[in-house]
Structure formats: structure tokens, C-alpha cells
C-alpha atoms as a PDB file:
ATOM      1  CA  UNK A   1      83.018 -55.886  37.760  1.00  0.00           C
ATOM      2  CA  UNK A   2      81.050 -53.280  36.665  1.00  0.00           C
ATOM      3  CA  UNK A   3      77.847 -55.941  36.415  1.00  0.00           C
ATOM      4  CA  UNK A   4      78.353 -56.547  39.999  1.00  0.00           C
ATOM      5  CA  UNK A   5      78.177 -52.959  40.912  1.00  0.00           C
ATOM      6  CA  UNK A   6      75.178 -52.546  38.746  1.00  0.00           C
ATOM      7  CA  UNK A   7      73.591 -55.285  41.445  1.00  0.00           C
ATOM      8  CA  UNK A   8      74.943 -54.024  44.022  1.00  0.00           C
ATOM      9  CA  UNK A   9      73.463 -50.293  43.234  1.00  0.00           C
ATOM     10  CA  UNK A  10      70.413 -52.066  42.673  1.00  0.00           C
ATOM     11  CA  UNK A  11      69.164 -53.568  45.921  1.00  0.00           C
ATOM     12  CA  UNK A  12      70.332 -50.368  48.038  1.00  0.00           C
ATOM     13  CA  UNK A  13      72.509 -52.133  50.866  1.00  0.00           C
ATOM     14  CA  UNK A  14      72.506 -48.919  52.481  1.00  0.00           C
ATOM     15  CA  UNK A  15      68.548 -49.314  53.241  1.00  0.00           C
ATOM     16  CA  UNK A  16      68.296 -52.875  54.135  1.00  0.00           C
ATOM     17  CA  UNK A  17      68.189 -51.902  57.981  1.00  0.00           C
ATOM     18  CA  UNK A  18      64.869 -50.638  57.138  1.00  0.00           C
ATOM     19  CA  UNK A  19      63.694 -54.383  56.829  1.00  0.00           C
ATOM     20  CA  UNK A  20      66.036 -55.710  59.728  1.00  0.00           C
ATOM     21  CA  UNK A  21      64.677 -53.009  62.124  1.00  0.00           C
ATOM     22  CA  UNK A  22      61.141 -53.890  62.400  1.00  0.00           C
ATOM     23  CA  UNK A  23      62.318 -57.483  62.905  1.00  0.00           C
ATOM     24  CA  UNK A  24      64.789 -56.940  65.579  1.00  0.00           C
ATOM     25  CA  UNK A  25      61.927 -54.844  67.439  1.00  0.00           C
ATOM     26  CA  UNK A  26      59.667 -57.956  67.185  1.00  0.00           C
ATOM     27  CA  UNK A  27      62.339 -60.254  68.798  1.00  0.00           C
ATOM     28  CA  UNK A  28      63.089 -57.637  71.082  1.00  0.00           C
ATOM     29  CA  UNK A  29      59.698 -57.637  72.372  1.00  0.00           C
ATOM     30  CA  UNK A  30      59.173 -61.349  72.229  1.00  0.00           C
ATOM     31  CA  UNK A  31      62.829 -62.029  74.041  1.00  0.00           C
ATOM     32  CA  UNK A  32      61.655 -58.966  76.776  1.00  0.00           C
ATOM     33  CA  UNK A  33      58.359 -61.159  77.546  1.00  0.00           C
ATOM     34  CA  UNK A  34      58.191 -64.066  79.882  1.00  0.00           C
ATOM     35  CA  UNK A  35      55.096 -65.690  78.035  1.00  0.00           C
ATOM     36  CA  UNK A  36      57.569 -66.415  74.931  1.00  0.00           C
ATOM     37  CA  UNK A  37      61.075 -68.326  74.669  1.00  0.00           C
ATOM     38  CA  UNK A  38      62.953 -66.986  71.940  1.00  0.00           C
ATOM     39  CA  UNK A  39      66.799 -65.497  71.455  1.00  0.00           C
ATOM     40  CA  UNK A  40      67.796 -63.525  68.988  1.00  0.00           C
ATOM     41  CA  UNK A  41      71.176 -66.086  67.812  1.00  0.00           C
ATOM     42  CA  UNK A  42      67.978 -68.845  67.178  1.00  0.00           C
ATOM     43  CA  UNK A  43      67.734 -70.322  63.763  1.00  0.00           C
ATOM     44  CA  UNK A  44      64.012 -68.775  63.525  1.00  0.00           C
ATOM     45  CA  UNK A  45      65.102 -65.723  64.773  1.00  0.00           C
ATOM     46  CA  UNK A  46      67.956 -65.693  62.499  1.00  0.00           C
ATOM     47  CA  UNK A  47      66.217 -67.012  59.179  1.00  0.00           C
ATOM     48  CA  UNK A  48      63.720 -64.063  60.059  1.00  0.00           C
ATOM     49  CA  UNK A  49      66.086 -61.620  59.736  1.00  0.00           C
ATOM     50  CA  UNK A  50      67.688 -62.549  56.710  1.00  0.00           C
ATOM     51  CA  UNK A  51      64.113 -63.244  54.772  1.00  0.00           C
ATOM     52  CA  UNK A  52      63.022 -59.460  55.582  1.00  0.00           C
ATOM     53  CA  UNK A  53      66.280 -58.202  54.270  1.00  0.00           C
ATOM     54  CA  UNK A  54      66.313 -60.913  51.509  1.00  0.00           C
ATOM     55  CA  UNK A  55      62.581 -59.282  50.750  1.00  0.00           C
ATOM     56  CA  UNK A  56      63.436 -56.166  50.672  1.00  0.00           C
ATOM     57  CA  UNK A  57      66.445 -57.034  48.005  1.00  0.00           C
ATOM     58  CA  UNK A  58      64.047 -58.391  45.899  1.00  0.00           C
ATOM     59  CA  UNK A  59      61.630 -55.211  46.117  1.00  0.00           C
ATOM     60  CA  UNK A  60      64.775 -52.946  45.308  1.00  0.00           C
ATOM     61  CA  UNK A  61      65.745 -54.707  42.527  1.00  0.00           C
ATOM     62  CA  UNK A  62      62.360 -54.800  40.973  1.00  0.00           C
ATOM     63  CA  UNK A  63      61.658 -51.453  41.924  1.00  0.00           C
ATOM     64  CA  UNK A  64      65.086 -49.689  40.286  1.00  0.00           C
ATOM     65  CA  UNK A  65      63.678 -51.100  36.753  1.00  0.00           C
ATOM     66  CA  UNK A  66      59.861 -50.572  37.269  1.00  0.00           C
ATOM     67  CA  UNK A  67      60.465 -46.790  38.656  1.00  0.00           C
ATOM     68  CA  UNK A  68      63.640 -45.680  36.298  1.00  0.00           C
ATOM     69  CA  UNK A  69      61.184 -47.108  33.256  1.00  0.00           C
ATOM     70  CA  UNK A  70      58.094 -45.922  34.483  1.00  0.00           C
ATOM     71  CA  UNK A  71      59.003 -42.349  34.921  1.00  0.00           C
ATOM     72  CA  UNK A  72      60.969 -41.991  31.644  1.00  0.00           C
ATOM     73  CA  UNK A  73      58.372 -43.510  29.760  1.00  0.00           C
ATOM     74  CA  UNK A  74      56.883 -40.061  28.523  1.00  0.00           C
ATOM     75  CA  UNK A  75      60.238 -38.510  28.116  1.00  0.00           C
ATOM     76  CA  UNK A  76      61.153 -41.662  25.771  1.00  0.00           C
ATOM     77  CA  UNK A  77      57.677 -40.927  23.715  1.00  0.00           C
ATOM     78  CA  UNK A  78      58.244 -36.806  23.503  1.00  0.00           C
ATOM     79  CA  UNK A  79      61.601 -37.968  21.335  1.00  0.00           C
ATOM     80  CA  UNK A  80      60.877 -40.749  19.689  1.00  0.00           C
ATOM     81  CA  UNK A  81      61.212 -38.798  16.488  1.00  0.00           C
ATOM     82  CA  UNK A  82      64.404 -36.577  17.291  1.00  0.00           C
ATOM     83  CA  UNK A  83      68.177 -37.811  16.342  1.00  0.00           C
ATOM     84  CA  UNK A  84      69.355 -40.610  17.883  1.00  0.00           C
ATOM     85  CA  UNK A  85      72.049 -38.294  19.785  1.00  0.00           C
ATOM     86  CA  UNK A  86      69.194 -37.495  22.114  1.00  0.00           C
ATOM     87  CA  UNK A  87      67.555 -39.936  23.071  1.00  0.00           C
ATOM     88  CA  UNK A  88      68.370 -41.171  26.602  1.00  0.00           C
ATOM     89  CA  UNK A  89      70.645 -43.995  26.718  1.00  0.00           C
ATOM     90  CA  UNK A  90      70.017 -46.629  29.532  1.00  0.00           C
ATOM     91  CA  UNK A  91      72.141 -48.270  31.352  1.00  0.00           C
ATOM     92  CA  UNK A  92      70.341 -50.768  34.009  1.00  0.00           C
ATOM     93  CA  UNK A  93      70.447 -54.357  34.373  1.00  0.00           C
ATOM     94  CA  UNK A  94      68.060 -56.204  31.491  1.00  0.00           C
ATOM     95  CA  UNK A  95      65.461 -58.060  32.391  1.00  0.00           C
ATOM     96  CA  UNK A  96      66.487 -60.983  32.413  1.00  0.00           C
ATOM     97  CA  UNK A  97      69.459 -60.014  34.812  1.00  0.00           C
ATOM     98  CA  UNK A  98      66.358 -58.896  37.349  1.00  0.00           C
ATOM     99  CA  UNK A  99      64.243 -61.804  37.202  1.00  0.00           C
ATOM    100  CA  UNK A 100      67.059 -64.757  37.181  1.00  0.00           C
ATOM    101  CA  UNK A 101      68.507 -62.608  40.903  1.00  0.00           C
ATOM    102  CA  UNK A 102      64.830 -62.306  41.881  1.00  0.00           C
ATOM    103  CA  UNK A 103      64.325 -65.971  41.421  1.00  0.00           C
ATOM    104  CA  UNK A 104      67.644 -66.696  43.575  1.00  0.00           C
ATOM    105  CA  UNK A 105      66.003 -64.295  46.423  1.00  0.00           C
ATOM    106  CA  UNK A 106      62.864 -66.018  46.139  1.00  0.00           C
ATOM    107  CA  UNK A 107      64.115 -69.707  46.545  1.00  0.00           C
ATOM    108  CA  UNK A 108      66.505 -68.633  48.625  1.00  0.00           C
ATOM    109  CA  UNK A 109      63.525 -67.159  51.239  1.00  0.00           C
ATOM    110  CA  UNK A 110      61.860 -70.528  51.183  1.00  0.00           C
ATOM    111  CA  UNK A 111      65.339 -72.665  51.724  1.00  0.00           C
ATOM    112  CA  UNK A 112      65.479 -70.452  55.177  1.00  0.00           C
ATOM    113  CA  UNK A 113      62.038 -71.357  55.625  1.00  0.00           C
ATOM    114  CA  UNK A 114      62.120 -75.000  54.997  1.00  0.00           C
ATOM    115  CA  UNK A 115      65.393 -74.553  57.617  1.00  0.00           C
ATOM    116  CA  UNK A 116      63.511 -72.818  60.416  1.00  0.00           C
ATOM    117  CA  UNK A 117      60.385 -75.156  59.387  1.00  0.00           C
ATOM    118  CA  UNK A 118      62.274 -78.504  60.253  1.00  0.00           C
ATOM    119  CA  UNK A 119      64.713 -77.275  62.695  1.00  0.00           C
ATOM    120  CA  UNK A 120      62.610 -75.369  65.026  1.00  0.00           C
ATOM    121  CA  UNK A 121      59.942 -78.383  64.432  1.00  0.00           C
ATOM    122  CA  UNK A 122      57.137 -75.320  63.216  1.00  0.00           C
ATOM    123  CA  UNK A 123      53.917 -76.368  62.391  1.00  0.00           C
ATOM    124  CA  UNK A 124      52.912 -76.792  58.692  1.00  0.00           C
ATOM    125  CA  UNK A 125      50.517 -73.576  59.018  1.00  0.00           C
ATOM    126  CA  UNK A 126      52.497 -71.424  60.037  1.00  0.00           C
ATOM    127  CA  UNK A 127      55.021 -71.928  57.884  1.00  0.00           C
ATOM    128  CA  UNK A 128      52.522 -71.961  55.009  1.00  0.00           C
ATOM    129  CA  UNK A 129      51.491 -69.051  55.971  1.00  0.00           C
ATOM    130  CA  UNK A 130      54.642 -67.058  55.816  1.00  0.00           C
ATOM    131  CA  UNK A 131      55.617 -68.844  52.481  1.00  0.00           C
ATOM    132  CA  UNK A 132      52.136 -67.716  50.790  1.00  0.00           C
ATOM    133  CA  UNK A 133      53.048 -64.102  51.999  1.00  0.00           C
ATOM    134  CA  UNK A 134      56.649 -63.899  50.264  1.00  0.00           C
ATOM    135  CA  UNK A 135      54.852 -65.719  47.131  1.00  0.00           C
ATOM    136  CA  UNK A 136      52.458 -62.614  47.375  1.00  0.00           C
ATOM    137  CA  UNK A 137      55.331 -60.240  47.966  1.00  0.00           C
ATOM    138  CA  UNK A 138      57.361 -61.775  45.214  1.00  0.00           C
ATOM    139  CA  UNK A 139      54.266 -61.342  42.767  1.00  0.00           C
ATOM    140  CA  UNK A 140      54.119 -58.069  43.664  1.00  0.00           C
ATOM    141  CA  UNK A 141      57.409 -57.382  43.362  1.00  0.00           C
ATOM    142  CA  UNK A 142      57.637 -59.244  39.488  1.00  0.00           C
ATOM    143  CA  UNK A 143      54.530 -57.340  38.202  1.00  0.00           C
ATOM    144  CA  UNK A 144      55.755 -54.004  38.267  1.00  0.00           C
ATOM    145  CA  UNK A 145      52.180 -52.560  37.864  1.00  0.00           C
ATOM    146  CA  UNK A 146      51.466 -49.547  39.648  1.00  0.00           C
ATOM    147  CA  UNK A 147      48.164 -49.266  42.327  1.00  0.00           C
ATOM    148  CA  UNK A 148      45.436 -47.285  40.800  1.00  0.00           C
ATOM    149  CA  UNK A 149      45.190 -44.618  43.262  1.00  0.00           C
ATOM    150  CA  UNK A 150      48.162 -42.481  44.133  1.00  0.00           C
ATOM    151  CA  UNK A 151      49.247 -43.123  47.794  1.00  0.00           C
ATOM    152  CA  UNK A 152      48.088 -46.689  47.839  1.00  0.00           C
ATOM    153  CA  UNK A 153      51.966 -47.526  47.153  1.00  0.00           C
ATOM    154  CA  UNK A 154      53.088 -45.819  49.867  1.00  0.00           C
ATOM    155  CA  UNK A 155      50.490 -46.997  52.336  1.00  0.00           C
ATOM    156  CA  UNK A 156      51.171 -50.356  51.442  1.00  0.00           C
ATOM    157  CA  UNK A 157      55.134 -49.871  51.785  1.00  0.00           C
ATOM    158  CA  UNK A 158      54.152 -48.159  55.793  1.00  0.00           C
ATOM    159  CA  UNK A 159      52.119 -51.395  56.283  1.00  0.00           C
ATOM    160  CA  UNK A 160      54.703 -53.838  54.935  1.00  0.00           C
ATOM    161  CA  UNK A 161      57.000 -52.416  56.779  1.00  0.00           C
ATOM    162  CA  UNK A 162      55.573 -51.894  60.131  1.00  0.00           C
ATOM    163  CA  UNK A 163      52.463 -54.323  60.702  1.00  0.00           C
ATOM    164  CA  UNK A 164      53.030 -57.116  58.479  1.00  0.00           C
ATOM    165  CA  UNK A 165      56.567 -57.667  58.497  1.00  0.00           C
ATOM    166  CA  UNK A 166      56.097 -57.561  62.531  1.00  0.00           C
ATOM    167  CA  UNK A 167      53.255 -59.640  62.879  1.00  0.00           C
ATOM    168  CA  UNK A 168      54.728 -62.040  60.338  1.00  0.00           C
ATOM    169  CA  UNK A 169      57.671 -62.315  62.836  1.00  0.00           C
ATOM    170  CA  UNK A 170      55.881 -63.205  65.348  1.00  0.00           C
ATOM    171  CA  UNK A 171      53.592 -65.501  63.815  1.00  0.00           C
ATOM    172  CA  UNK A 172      56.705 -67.169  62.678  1.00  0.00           C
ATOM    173  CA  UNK A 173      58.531 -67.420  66.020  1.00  0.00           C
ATOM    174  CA  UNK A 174      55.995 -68.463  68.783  1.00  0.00           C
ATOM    175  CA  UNK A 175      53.026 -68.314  66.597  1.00  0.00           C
ATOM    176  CA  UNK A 176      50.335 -66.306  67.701  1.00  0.00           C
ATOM    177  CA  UNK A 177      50.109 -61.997  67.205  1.00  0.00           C
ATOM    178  CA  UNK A 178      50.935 -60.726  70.740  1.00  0.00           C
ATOM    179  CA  UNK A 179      49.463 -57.695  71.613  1.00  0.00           C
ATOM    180  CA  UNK A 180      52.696 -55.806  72.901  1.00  0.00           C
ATOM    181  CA  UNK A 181      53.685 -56.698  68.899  1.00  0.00           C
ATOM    182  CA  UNK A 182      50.500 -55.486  67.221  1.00  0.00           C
ATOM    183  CA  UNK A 183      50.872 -52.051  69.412  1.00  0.00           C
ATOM    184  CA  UNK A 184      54.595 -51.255  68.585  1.00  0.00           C
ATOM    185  CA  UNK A 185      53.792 -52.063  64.952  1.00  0.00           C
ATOM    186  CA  UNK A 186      51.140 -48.823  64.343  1.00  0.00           C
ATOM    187  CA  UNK A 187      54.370 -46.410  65.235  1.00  0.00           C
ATOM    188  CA  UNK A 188      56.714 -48.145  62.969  1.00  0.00           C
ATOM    189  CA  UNK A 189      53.782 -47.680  60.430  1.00  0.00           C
ATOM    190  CA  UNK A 190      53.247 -43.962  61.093  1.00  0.00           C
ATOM    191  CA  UNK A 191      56.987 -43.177  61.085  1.00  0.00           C
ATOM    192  CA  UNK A 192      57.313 -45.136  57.649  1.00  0.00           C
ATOM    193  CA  UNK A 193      54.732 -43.223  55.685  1.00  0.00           C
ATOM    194  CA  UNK A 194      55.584 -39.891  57.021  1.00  0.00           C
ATOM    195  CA  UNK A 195      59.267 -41.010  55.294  1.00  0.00           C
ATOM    196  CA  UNK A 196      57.852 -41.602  52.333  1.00  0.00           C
ATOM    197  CA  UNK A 197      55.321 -38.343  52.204  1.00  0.00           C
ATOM    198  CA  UNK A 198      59.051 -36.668  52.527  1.00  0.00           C
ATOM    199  CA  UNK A 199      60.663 -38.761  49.883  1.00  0.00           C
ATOM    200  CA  UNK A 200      57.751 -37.866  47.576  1.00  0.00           C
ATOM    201  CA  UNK A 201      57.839 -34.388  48.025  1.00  0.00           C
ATOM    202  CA  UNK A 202      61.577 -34.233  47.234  1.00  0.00           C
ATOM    203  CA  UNK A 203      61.398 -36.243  44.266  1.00  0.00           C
ATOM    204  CA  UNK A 204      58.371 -34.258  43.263  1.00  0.00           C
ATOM    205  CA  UNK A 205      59.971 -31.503  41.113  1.00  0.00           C
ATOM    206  CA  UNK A 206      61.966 -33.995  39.043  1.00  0.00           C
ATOM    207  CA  UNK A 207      58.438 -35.924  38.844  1.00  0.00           C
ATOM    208  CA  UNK A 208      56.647 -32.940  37.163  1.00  0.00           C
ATOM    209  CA  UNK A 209      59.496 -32.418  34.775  1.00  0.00           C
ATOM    210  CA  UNK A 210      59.503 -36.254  33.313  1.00  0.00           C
ATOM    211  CA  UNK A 211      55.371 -35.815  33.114  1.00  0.00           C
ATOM    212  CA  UNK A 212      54.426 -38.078  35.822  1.00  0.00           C
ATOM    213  CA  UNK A 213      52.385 -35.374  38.180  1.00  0.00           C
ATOM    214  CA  UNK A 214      49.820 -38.076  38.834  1.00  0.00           C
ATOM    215  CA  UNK A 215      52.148 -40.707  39.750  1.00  0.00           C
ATOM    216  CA  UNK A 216      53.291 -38.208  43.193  1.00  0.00           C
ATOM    217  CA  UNK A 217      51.392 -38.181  46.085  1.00  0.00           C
ATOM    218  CA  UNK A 218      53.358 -35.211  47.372  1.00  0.00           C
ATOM    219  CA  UNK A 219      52.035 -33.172  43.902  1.00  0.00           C
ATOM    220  CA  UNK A 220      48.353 -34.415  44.058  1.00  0.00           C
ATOM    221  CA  UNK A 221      48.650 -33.385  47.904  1.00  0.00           C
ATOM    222  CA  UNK A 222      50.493 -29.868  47.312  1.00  0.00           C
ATOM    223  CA  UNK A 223      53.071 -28.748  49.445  1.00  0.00           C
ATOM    224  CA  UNK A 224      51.416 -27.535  52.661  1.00  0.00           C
ATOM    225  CA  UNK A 225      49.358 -30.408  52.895  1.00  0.00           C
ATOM    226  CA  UNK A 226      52.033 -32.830  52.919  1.00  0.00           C
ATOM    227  CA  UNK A 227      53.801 -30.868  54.867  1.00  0.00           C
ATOM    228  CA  UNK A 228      50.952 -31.322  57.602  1.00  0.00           C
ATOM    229  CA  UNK A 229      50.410 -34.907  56.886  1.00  0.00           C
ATOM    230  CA  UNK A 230      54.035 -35.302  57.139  1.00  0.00           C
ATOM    231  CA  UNK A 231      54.646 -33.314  60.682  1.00  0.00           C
ATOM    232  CA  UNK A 232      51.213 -34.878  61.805  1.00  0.00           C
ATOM    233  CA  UNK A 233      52.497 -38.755  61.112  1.00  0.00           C
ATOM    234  CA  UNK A 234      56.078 -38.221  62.072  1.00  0.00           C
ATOM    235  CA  UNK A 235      54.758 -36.033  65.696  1.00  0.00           C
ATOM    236  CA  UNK A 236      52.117 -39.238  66.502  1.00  0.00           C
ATOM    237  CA  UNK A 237      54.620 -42.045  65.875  1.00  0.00           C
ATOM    238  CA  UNK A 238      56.392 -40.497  69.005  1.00  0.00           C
ATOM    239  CA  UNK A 239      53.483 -39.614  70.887  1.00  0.00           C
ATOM    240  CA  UNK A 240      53.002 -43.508  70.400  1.00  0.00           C
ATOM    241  CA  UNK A 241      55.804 -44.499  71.375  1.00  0.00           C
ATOM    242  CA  UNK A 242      56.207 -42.293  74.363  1.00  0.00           C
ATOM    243  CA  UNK A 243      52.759 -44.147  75.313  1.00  0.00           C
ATOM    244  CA  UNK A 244      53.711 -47.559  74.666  1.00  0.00           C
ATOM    245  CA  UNK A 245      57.197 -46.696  76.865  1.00  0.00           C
ATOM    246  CA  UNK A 246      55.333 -45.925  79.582  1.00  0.00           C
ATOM    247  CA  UNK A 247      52.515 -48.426  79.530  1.00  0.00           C
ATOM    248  CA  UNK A 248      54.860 -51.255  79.138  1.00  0.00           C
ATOM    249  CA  UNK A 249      57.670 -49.997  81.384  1.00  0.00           C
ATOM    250  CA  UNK A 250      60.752 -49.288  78.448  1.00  0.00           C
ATOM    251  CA  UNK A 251      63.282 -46.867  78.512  1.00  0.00           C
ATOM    252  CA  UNK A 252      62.640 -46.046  74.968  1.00  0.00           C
ATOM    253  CA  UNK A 253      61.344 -42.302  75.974  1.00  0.00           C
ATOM    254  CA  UNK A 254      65.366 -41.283  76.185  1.00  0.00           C
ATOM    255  CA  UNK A 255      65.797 -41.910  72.375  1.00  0.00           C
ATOM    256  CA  UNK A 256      62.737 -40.230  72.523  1.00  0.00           C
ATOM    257  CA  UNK A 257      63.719 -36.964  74.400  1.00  0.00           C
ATOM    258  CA  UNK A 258      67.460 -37.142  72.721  1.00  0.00           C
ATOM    259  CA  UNK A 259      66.147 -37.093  69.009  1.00  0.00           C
ATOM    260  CA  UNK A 260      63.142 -34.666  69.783  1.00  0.00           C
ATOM    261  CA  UNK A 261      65.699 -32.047  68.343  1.00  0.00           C
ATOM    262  CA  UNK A 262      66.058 -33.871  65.260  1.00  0.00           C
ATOM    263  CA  UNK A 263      62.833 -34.307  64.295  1.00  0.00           C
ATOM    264  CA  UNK A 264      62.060 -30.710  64.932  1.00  0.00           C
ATOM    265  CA  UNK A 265      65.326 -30.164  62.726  1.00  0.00           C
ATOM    266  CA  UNK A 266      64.016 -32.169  59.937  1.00  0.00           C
ATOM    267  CA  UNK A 267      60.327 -30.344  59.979  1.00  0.00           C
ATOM    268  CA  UNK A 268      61.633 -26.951  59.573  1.00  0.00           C
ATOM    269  CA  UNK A 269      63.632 -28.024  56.503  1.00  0.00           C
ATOM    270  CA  UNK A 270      60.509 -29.396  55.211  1.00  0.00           C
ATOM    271  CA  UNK A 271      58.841 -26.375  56.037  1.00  0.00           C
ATOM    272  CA  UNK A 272      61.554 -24.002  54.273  1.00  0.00           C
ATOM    273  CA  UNK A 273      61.170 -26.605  50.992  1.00  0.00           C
ATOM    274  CA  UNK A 274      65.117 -27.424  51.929  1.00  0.00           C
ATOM    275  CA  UNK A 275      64.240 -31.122  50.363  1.00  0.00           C
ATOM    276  CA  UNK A 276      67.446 -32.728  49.509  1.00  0.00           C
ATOM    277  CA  UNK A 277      68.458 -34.350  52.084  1.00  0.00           C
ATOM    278  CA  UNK A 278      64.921 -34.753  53.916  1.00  0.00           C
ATOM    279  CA  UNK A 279      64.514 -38.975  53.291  1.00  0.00           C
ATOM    280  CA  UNK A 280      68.057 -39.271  54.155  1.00  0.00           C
ATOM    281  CA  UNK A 281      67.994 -37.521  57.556  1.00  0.00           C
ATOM    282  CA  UNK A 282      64.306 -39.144  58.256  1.00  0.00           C
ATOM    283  CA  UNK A 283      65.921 -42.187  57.538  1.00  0.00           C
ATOM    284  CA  UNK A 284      68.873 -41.593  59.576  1.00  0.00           C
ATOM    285  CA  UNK A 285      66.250 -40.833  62.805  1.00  0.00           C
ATOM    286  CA  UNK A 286      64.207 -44.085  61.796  1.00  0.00           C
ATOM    287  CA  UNK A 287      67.890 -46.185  62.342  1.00  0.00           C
ATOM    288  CA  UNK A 288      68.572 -43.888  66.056  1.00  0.00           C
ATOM    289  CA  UNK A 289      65.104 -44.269  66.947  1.00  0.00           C
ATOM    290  CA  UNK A 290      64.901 -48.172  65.961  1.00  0.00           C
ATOM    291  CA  UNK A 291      68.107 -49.287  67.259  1.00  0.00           C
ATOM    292  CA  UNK A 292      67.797 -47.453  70.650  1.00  0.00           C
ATOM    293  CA  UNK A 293      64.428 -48.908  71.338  1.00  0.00           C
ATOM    294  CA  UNK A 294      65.621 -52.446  70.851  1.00  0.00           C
ATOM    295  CA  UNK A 295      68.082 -51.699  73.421  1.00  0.00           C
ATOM    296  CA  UNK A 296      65.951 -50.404  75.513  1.00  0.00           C
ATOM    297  CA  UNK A 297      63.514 -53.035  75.781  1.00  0.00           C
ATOM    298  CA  UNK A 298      66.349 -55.292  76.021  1.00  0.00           C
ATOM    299  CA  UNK A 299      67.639 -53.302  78.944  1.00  0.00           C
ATOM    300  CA  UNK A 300      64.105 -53.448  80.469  1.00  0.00           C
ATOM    301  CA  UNK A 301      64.026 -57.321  80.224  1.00  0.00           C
ATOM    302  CA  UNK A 302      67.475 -57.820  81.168  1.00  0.00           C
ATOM    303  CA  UNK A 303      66.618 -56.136  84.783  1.00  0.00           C
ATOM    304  CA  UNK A 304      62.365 -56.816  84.936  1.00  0.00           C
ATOM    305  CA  UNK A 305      62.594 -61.007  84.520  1.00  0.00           C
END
């Protein structure tokens, strides 16, 4: 029991819409356009849902061990010569535990592959394609080594999250990159890395006590400036998408105009260092912004075609 809750705490069920968002927006915007055939109960459709959460399980999991590790590393050092009764005692899954479950996720992304691959009659490029970017992901994922310039990991999280995983979706439904897909995904990207410039910034403090200053972005930045890269990313990922609404004819400028408030909300406890609960409530606005553009466009496609 208590294994299965160690697994469970590990991949984060909580956050998996982050992955299943951008996805749903892609087959939103594919199912919205007349040039494209697809529904979201397909088996592609389907099989690209579950591989971006299935992904981002994987990434958890390896990330839990990799980041608990990596920080306490120079705590563990500072008392390696003090009584046993104080040294940190750690509790995670071993090693082993992490790479046999990322294994399972790993074949278990190409089985829904191989399944969208001969049902959906895709052709061998495409899925190759897709497959060589979850063996890359996976690799990534196992390696545990850290990029050599602080921010690079959370530029590449923005990207993976917003352009990749979206233009992978589309590749792998109809594919080609669509345009209305490529546009949508530089939002998604913005929104992402001004969560993550808020995450940093509240883990920061318990960063500089465990010795890892140059591991934070939000400490090599310094307060006020990620406090204006933050507003500045999270303020032009709506200014995007209020663009995008009206250039494309969706009703997406009502989430919009309802969570305007929120995000002012959320700025002025960033402003007044009230950090706590800042990636939570971003994250929160991410799933109320996501959601009600998918149903927007939806809404929009239902009535325009």
C-alpha cells in the first residue's frame, strides 16, 4: 500500500492536465477546421492524449528522484561527518523502482503508437517521427543531468509543453503543422514559462538554504526581475490570445475578460512576495483558461461549418 502511494505521489496526477491541455487544444483546432477530418473519440486522437499524459508520468517520476537528490546533495556532504541521528533519512522510491515504471511508460507509449500506426493506416514517417521524439524525451527523462545554463530547463519545459507537444499532435493526426496550430502554440509557451518563473521564485528561498543558488533561475534573476519577466510573459500570452480570438473568429476572449481579474490577482501576490500558493493559482488559471478555449473553438466550429 504504502509503495503504491509512493507512485502515485510520484507522477503528480494532479498535474497531468498540463499535458492533456495542449493536446485537446490541438484537436480542438484541427476538429474546428474544414481542411482536416478528425474527432476527438478517434483512436489517434485518443492514443494522443494518453501518450502526452503517459509522457509527462514518466518526466514526474524521473524528476521527483533527480530534483529531491540533486538539491540535497550539498546538505548530505555538510554532514557527512556528524552522528548518524542527523543525517537526513530518505524515503523515495529506489532506483530501480523508477526505471522498471519508466520502462512500462515507455513501451507502453509505443504500443499506442503501433495502435494508432496500424489502425488509422499512418504512414511509416510519421509515426517514426513521433516514436524518435518520446525515445528523445525518455532519454532525457532517464539521464537526470541538469542543462548547463540556468533557465534552459525551464525553456525547454515552456517549449515541450506548448510547441512541440502541439505540433507533434498534429503531425500525428493529419500530418502536416497547420498554421492555426503553430500560432496557438507560442501562447501556451508564454503562459508555461511565466508558471515556472513563479514556481522558481517560490521555491527559491528553500533553494538558497540547501546551497543550490545557481541551480534557480528566479535567484540568478533576483526578485524584481522575475517579477517583470513573469508579469511580461503571463500579460503577452493573453494579448496573444485575444489576437488569435479575433483573427480566427473564437469566443475564447470571454475566458479572457472573465479571468483578467485573476491574473491581476495572482501579479500582486507576486509583487507583495506572497509566494506560496503562486504555481498553484497560475496553474489553476492555465486549467480555466485551457479548458474554456477548447470550448470555445468548439462552439465556433459547431455554428461556422
Amino acid at each position: 500500500m504504502q509503495y503504491a502511494k509512493s507512485v502515485i505521489s510520484a507522477i503528480q496526477p494532479r498535474t497531468l492536465f498540463a499535458s492533456a491541455l495542449p493536446v485537446l487544444l490541438t484537436i480542438a483546432l484541427l476538429w474546428e477546421s474544414p481542411a482536416y477530418s478528425v474527432s476527438f473519440v478517434d483512436v489517434d486522437a485518443l492514443s494522443a492524449v494518453a501518450i502526452a499524459v503517459l509522457v509527462q508520468m514518466l518526466a514526474n517520476l524521473n524528476a521527483v528522484y533527480g530534483n529531491f537528490h540533486r538539491v540535497f546533495q550539498p546538505l548530505k556532504i555538510r554532514k557527512a561527518n556528524t552522528d548518524p541521528e542527523n543525517k537526513i533519512v530518505i524515503n523515495l522510491l529506489s532506483q530501480t523502482s523508477v526505471t522498471r515504471w519508466s520502462g512500462l511508460y515507455y513501451v507502453l507509449v509505443l504500443v499506442l503508437l503501433a495502435v494508432s500506426h496500424f489502425v488509422k493506416h499512418k504512414e511509416n514517417h510519421v509515426t517514426g517521427a513521433i516514436s524518435m521524439l518520446v525515445s528523445v524525451a525518455f532519454y532525457y527523462c532517464r539521464s537526470g543531468r541538469s542543462l548547463p545554463i540556468v533557465g534552459l530547463e525551464e525553456m525547454l519545459f515552456a517549449a515541450t509543453t506548448g510547441p512541440i507537444t502541439m505540433l507533434a499532435t498534429a503531425y500525428l493526426l493529419v500530418g502536416e503543422l497547420p498554421w492555426r496550430v503553430i500560432f496557438y502554440s507560442f501562447p501556451v509557451a508564454n503562459f508555461v514559462m511565466a508558471f515556472t518563473i513563479a514556481k522558481s521564485a517560490k521555491d527559491a528561498p528553500f533553494a538558497r538554504r540547501m546551497g543550490a543558488t545557481t541551480k534557480s533561475l528566479a535567484l540568478r534573476l533576483d526578485f524584481q526581475l522575475s517579477y517583470q519577466f513573469f508579469l511580461l510573459l503571463a500579460a503577452l500570452s493573453y494579448v496573444m490570445l485575444f489576437l488569435l480570438g479575433m483573427l480566427m473568429g473564437h469566443l475564447g476572449n470571454f475566458v479572457l475578460l472573465a479571468t483578467i481579474t485573476n491574473l491581476k490577482d495572482i501579479s500582486e501576490d507576486f509583487r507583495n512576495e506572497q509566494l506560496d500558493e503562486l504555481p498553484a493559482k497560475m496553474a489553476k488559471l492555465g486549467g480555466t483558461l485551457g479548458f474554456g478555449l477548447i470550448v470555445s473553438i468548439m462552439i465556433c466550429g459547431f455554428f461556422l461549418y
